[in-house]
C-alpha atoms as a PDB file:
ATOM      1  CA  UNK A   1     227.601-111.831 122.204  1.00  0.00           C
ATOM      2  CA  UNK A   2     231.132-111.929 120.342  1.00  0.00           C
ATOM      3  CA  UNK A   3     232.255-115.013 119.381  1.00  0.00           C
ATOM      4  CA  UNK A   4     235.984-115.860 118.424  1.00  0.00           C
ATOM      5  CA  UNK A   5     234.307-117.572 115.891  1.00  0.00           C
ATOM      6  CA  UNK A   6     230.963-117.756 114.177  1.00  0.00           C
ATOM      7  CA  UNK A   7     229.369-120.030 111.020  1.00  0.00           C
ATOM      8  CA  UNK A   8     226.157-120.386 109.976  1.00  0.00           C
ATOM      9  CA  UNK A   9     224.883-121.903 106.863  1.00  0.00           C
ATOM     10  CA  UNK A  10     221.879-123.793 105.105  1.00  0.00           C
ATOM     11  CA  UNK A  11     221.453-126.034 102.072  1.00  0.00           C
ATOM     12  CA  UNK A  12     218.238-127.112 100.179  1.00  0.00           C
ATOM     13  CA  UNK A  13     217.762-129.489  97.350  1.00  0.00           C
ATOM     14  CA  UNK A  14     217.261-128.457  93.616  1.00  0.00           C
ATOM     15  CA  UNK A  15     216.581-130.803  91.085  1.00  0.00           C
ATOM     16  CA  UNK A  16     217.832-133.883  93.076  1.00  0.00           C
ATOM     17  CA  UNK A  17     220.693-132.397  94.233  1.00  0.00           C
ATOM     18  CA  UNK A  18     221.612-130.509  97.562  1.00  0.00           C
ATOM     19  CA  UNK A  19     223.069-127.022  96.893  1.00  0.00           C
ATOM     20  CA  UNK A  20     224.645-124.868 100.171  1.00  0.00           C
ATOM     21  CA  UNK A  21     223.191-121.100 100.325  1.00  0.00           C
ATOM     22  CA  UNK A  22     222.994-118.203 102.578  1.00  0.00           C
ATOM     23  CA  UNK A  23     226.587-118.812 104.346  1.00  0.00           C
ATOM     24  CA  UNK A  24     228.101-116.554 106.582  1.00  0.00           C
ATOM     25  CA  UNK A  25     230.939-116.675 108.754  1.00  0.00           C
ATOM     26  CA  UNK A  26     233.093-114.695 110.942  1.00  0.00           C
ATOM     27  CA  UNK A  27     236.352-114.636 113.068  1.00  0.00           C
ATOM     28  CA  UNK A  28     238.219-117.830 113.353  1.00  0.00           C
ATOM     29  CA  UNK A  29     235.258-120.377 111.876  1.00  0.00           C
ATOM     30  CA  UNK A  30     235.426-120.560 107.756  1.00  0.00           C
ATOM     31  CA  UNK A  31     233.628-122.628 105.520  1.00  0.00           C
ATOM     32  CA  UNK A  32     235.404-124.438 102.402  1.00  0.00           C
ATOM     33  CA  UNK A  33     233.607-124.765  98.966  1.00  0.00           C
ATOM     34  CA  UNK A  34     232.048-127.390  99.190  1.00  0.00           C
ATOM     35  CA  UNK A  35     232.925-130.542  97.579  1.00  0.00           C
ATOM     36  CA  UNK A  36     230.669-132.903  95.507  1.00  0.00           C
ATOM     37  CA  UNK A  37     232.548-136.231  96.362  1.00  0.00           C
ATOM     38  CA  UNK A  38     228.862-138.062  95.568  1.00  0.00           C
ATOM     39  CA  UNK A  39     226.926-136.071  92.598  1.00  0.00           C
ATOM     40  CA  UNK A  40     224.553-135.240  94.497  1.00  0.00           C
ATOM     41  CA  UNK A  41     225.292-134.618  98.208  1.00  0.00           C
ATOM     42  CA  UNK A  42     228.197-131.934  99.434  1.00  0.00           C
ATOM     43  CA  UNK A  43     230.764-132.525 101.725  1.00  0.00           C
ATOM     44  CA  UNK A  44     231.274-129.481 103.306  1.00  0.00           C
ATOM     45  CA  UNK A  45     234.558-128.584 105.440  1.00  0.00           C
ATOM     46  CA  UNK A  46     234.612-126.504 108.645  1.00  0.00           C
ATOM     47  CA  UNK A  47     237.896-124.887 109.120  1.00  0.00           C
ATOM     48  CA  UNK A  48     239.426-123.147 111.626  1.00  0.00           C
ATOM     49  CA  UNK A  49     242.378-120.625 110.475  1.00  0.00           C
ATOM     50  CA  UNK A  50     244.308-120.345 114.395  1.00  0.00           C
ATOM     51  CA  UNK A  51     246.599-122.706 115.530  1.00  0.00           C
ATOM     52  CA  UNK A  52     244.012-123.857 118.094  1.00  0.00           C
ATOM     53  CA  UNK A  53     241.616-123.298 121.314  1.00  0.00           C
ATOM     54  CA  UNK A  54     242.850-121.362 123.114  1.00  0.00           C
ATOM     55  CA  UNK A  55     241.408-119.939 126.979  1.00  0.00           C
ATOM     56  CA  UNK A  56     237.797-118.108 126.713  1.00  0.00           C
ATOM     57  CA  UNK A  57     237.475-118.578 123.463  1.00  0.00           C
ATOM     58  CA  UNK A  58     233.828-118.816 122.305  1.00  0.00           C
ATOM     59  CA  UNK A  59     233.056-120.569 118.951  1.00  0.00           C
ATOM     60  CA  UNK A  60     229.537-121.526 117.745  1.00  0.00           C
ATOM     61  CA  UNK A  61     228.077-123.122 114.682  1.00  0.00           C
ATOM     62  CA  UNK A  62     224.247-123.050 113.353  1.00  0.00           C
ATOM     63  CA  UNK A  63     223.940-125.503 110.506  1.00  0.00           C
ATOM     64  CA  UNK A  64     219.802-125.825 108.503  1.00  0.00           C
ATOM     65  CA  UNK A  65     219.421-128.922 106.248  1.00  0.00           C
ATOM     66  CA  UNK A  66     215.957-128.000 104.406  1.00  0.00           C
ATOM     67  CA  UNK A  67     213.598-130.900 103.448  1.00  0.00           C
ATOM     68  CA  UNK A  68     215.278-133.620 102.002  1.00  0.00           C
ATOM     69  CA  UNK A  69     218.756-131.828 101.502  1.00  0.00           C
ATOM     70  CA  UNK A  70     221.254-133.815 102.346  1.00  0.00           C
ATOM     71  CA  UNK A  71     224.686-132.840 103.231  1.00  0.00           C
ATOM     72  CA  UNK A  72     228.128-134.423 105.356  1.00  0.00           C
ATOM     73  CA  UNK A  73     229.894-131.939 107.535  1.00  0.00           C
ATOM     74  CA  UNK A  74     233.493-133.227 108.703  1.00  0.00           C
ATOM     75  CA  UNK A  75     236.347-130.815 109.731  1.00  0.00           C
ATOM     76  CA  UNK A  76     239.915-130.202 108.205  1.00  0.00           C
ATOM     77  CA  UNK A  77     242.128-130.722 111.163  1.00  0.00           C
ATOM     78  CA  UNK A  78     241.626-132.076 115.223  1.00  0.00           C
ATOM     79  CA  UNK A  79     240.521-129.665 117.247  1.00  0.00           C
ATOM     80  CA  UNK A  80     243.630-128.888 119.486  1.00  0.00           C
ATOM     81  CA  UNK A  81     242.433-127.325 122.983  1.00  0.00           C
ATOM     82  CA  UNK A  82     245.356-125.696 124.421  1.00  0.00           C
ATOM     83  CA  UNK A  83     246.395-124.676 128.215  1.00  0.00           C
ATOM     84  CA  UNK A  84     243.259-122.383 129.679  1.00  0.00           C
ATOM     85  CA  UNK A  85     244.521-121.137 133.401  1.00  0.00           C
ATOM     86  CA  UNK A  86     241.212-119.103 133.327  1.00  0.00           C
ATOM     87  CA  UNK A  87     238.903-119.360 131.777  1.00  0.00           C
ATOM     88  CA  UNK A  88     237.648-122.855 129.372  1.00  0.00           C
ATOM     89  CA  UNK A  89     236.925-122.716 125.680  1.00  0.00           C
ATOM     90  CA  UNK A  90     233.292-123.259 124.661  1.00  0.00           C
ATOM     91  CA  UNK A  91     231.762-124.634 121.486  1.00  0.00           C
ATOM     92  CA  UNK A  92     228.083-124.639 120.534  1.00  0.00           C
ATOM     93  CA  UNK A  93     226.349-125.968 117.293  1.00  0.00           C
ATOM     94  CA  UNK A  94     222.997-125.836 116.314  1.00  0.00           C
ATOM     95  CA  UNK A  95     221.787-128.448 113.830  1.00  0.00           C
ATOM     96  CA  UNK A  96     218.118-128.057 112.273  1.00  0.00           C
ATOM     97  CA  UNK A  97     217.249-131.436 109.944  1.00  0.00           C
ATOM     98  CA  UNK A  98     213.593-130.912 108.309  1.00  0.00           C
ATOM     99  CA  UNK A  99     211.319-133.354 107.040  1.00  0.00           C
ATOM    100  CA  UNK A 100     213.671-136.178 105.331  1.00  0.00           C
ATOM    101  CA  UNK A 101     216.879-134.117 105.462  1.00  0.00           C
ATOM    102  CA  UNK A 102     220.089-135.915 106.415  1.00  0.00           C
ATOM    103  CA  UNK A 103     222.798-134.917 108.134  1.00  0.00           C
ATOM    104  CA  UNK A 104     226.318-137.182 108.637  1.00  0.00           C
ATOM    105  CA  UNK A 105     228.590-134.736 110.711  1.00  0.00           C
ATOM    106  CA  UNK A 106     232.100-136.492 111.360  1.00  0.00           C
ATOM    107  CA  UNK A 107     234.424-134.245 112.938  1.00  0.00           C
ATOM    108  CA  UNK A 108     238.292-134.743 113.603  1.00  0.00           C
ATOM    109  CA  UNK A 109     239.175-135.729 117.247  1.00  0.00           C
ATOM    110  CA  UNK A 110     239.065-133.443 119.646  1.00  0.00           C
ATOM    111  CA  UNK A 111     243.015-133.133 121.480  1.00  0.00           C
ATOM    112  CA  UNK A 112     243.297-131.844 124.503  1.00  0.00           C
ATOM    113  CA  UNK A 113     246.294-130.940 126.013  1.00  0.00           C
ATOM    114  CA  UNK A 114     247.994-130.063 129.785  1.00  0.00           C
ATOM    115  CA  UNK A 115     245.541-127.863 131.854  1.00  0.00           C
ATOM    116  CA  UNK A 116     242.968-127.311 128.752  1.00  0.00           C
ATOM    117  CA  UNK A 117     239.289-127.184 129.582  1.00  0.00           C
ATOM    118  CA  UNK A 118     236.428-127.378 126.823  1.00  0.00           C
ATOM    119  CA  UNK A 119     232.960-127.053 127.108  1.00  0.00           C
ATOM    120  CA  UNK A 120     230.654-128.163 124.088  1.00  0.00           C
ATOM    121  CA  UNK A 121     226.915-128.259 123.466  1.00  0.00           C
ATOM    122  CA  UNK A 122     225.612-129.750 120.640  1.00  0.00           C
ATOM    123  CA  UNK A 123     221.598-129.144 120.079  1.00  0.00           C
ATOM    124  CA  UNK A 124     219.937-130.643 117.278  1.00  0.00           C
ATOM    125  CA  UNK A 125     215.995-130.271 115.854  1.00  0.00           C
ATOM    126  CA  UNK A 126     214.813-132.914 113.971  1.00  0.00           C
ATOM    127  CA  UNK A 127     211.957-133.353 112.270  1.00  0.00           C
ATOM    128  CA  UNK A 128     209.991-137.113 110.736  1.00  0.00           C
ATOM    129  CA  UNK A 129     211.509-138.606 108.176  1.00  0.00           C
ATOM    130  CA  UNK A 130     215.183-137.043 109.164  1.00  0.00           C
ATOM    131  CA  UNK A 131     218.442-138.979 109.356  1.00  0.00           C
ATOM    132  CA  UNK A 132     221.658-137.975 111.628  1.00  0.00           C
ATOM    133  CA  UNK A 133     224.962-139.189 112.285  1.00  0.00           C
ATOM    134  CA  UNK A 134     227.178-137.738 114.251  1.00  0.00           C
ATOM    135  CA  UNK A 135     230.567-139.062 115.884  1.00  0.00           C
ATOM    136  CA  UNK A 136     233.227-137.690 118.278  1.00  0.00           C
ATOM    137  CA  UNK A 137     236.739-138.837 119.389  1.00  0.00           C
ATOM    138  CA  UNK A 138     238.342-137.141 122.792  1.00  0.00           C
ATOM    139  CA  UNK A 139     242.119-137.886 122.661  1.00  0.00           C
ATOM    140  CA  UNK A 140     244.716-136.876 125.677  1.00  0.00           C
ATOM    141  CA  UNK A 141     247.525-134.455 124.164  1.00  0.00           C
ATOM    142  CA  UNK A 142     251.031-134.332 124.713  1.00  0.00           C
ATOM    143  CA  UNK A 143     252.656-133.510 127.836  1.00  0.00           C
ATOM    144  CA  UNK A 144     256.203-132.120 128.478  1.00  0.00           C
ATOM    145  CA  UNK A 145     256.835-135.300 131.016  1.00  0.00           C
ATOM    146  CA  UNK A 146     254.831-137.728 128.697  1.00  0.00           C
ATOM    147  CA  UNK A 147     252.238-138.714 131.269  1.00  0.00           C
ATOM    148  CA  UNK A 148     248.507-138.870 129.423  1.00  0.00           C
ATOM    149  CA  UNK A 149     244.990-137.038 131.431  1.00  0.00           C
ATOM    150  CA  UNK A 150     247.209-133.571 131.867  1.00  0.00           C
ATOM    151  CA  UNK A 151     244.066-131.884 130.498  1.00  0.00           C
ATOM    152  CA  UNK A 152     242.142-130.382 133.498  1.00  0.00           C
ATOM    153  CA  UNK A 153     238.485-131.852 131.717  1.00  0.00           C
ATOM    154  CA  UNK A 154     235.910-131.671 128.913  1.00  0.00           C
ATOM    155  CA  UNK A 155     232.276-131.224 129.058  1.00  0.00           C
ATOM    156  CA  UNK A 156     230.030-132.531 126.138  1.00  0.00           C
ATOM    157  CA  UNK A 157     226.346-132.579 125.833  1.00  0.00           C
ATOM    158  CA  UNK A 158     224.232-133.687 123.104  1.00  0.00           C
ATOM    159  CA  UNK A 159     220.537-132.790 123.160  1.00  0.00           C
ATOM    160  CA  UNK A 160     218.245-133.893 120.240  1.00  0.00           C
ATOM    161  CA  UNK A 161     214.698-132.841 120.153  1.00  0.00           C
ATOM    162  CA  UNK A 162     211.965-134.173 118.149  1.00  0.00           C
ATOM    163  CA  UNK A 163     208.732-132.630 117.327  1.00  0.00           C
ATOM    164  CA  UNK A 164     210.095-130.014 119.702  1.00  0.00           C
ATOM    165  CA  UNK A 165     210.051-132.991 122.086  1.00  0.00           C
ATOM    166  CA  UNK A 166     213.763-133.544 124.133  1.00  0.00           C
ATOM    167  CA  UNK A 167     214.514-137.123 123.363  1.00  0.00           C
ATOM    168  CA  UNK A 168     217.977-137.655 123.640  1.00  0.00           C
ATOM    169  CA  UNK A 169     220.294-136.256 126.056  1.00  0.00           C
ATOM    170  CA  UNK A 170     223.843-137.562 126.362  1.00  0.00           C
ATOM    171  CA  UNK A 171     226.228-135.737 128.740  1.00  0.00           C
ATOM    172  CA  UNK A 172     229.937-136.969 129.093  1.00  0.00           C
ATOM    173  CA  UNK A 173     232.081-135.000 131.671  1.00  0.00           C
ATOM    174  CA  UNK A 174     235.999-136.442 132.135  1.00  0.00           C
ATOM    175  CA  UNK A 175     237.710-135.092 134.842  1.00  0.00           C
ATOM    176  CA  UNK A 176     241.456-136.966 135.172  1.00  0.00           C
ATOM    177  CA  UNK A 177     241.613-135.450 138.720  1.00  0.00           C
ATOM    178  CA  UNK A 178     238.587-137.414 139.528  1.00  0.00           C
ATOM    179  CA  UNK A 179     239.788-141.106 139.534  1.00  0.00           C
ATOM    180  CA  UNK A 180     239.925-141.007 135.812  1.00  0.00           C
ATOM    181  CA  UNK A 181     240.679-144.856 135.568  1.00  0.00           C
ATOM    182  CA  UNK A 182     238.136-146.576 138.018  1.00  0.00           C
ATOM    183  CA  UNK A 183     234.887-148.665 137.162  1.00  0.00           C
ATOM    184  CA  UNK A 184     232.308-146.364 134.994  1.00  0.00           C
ATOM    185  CA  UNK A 185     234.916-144.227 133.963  1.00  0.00           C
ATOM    186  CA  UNK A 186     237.901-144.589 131.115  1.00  0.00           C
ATOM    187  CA  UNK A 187     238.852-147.939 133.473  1.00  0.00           C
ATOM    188  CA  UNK A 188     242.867-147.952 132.019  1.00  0.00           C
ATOM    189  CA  UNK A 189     241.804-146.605 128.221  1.00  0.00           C
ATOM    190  CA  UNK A 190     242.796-143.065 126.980  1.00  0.00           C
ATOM    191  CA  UNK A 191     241.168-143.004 123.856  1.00  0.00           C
ATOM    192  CA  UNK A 192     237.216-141.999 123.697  1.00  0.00           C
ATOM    193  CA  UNK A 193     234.733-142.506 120.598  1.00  0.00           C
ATOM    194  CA  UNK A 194     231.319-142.447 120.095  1.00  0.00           C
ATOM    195  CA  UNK A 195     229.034-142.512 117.729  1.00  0.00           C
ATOM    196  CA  UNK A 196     225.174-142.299 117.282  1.00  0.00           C
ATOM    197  CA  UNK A 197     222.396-142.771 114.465  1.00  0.00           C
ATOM    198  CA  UNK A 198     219.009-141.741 114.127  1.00  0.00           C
ATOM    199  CA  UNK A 199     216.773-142.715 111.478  1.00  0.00           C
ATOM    200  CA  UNK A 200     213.836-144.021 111.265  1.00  0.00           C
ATOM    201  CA  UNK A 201     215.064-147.618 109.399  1.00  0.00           C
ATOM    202  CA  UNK A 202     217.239-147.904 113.153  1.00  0.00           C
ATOM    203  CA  UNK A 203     214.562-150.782 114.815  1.00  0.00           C
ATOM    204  CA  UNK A 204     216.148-154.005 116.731  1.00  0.00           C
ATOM    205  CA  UNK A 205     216.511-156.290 113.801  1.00  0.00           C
ATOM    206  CA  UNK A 206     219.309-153.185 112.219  1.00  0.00           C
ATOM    207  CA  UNK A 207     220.830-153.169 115.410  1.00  0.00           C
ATOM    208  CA  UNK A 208     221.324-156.332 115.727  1.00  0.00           C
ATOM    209  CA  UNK A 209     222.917-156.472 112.176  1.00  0.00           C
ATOM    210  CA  UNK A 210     225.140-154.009 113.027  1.00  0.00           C
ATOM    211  CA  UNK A 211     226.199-155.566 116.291  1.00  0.00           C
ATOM    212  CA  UNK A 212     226.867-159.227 114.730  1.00  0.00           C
ATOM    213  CA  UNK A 213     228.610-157.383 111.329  1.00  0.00           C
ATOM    214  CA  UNK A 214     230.835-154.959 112.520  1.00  0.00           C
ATOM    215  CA  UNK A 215     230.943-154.446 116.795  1.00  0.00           C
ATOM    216  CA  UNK A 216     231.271-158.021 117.200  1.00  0.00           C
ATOM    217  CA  UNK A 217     234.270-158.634 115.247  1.00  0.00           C
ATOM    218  CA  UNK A 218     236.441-156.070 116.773  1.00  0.00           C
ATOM    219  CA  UNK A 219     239.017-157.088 118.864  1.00  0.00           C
ATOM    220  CA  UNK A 220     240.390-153.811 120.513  1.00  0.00           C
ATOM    221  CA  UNK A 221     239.499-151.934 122.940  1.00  0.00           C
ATOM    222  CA  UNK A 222     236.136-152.064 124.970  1.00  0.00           C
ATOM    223  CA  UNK A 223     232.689-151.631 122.998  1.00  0.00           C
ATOM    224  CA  UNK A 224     229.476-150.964 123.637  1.00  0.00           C
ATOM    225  CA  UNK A 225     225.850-150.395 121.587  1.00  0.00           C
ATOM    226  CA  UNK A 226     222.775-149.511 123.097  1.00  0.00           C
ATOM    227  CA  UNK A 227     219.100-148.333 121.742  1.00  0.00           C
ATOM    228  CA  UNK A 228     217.781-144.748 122.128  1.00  0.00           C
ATOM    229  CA  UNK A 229     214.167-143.962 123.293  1.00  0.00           C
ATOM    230  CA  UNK A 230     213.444-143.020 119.230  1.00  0.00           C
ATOM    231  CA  UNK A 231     214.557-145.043 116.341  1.00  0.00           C
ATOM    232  CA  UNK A 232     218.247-144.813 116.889  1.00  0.00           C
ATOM    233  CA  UNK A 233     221.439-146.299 118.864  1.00  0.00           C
ATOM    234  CA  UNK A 234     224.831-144.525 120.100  1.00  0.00           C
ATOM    235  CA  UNK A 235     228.066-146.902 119.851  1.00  0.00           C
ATOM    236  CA  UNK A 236     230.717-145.933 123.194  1.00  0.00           C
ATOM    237  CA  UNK A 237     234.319-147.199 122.586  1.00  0.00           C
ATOM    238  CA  UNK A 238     237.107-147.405 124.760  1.00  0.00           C
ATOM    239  CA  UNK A 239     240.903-147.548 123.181  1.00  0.00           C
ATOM    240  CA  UNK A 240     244.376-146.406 123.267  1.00  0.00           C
ATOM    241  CA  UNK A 241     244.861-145.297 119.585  1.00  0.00           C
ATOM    242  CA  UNK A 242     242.844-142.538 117.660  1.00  0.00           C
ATOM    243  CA  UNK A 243     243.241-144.209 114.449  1.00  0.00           C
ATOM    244  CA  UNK A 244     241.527-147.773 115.899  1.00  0.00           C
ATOM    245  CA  UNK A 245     238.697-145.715 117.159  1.00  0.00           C
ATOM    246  CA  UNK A 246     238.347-143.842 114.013  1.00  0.00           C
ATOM    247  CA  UNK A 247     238.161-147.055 112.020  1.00  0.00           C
ATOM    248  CA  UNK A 248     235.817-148.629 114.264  1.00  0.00           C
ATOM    249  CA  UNK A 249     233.208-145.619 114.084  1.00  0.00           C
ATOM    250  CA  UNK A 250     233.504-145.021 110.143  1.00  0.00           C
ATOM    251  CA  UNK A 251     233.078-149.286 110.133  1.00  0.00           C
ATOM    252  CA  UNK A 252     229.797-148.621 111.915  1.00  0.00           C
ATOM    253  CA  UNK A 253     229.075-145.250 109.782  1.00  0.00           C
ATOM    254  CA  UNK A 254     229.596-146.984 106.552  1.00  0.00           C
ATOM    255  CA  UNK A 255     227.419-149.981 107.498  1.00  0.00           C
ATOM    256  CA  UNK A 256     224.739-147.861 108.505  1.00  0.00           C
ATOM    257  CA  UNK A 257     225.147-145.683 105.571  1.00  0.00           C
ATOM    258  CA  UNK A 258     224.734-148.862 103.553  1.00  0.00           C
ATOM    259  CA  UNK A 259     222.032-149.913 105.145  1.00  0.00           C
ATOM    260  CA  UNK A 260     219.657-147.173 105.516  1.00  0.00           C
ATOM    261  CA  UNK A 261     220.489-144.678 102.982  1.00  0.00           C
ATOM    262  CA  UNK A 262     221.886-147.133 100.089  1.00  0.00           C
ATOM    263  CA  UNK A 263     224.761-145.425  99.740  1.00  0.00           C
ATOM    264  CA  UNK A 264     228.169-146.560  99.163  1.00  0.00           C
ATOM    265  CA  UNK A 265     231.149-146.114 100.894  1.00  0.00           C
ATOM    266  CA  UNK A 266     232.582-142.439 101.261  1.00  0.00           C
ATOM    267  CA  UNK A 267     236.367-141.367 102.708  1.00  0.00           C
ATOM    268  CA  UNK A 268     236.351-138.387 104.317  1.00  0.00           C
ATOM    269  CA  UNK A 269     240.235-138.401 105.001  1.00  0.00           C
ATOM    270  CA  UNK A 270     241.988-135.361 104.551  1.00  0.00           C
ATOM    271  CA  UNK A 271     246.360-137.168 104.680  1.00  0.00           C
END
């Protein structure tokens, strides 16, 4: 198949530290150098060199954290999904974590604007001992007549496997033609976030920390937590800002970071 855009790489750890090899990339996906914000782990920035998403455009990603390598994937810019009459854009990643690897992976929002239609599928193996975060903001573009929902929808779905074993499946579909605003849906918000955790530290007593220390104390917007079948827990949020949501989910990312990792806080903002 040809992809408008195409990235793969994998990183290992030498000596204590996690080192990125065998990258490739092609089209409209680049990788930056990566950037050793913490001595020992990389923060490594996808890039995209267009303007933005543009109809049938296909872009996928296929990202290998060996054993114990740790790295944090975030992106330079939101992902801007333009107009597509005819066909929608589609975006798949692959994300392999081996025994005790850890993976944080906090893209920029995802924008969509009038008549734009994006399909991604995110698929990630992971094997004991792994840790991953991953978080992801949907935010209505602009619209010549300022009305929000012009976007005609967005797919997502997140599969993890375990021990080859399908454990988590989360699939959001948002139509605004559909009633966008009623009970189960956005229900007068704009603004989507979520975030989830896996690890094996996540039981009910961590949970519950991070539901009385952080979740609890918000104020804005509507917030939810709930446990996974494994050792894990995915945070929904409901707003009208991007920057409240992305506060809330790096609140719960840092805790958690904290928490289970030891780790102190790390910015990932790029203004």
């Amino acid at each position: 198949m040809s992809y408008t855009g195409y990235l793969k790489l994998e990183s290992h750890k030498v000596k204590n530290k996690t080192v990125v090899h065998n990258t490739y990339h092609n089209g409209a996906f680049k990788v930056a150098r990566p950037i050793y914000m913490e001595e020992h782990i990389p923060t490594i920035y996808l890039l995209h060199v267009g303007g933005g998403y543009v109809g049938g455009d296909h872009y996928k990603a296929c990202i290998t954290a060996k054993e114990d390598a740790h790295v944090c994937l975030t992106t330079q810019a939101a992902t801007k999904v333009y107009r597509t009459p005819h066909e929608p854009v589609f975006q798949e990643t692959e994300l392999f974590l081996k025994k005790g690897a850890v993976v944080e992976y906090l893209p920029d929002p995802l924008i969509l604007y009038e008549g734009a239609r994006f399909i991604q599928e995110t698929t990630v193996h992971m094997e004991e001992k792994a840790t991953f975060f991953i978080s992801d903001i949907i935010t209505p573009g602009w619209s010549p007549d300022g009305q929000t929902f012009k976007y005609h929808s967005v797919r997502s779905k997140l599969k993890i496997y375990r021990k080859n074993q399908l454990m988590v499946f989360d699939h959001l579909f948002l139509s605004p033609h559909e009633d966008i605003h009623a009970i189960m849906k956005m229900e007068g918000y704009t603004h989507f976030g979520s975030f989830l955790a896996i690890a094996e530290g996540i039981i009910d007593s961590v949970i519950d920390e991070l539901y009385d220390e952080v979740i609890s104390k918000e104020q804005d917007g509507c917030i939810g937590i709930s446990k996974l079948a494994i050792n894990g827990c995915a945070i929904r949020i409901l707003g009208n800002d991007t920057k409240n949501l992305e506060r809330i989910i790096n609140r719960c990312f840092q805790f958690l970071r904290k928490r289970l990792l030891g780790l102190d806080i790390v910015s990932l903002r790029k203004y």
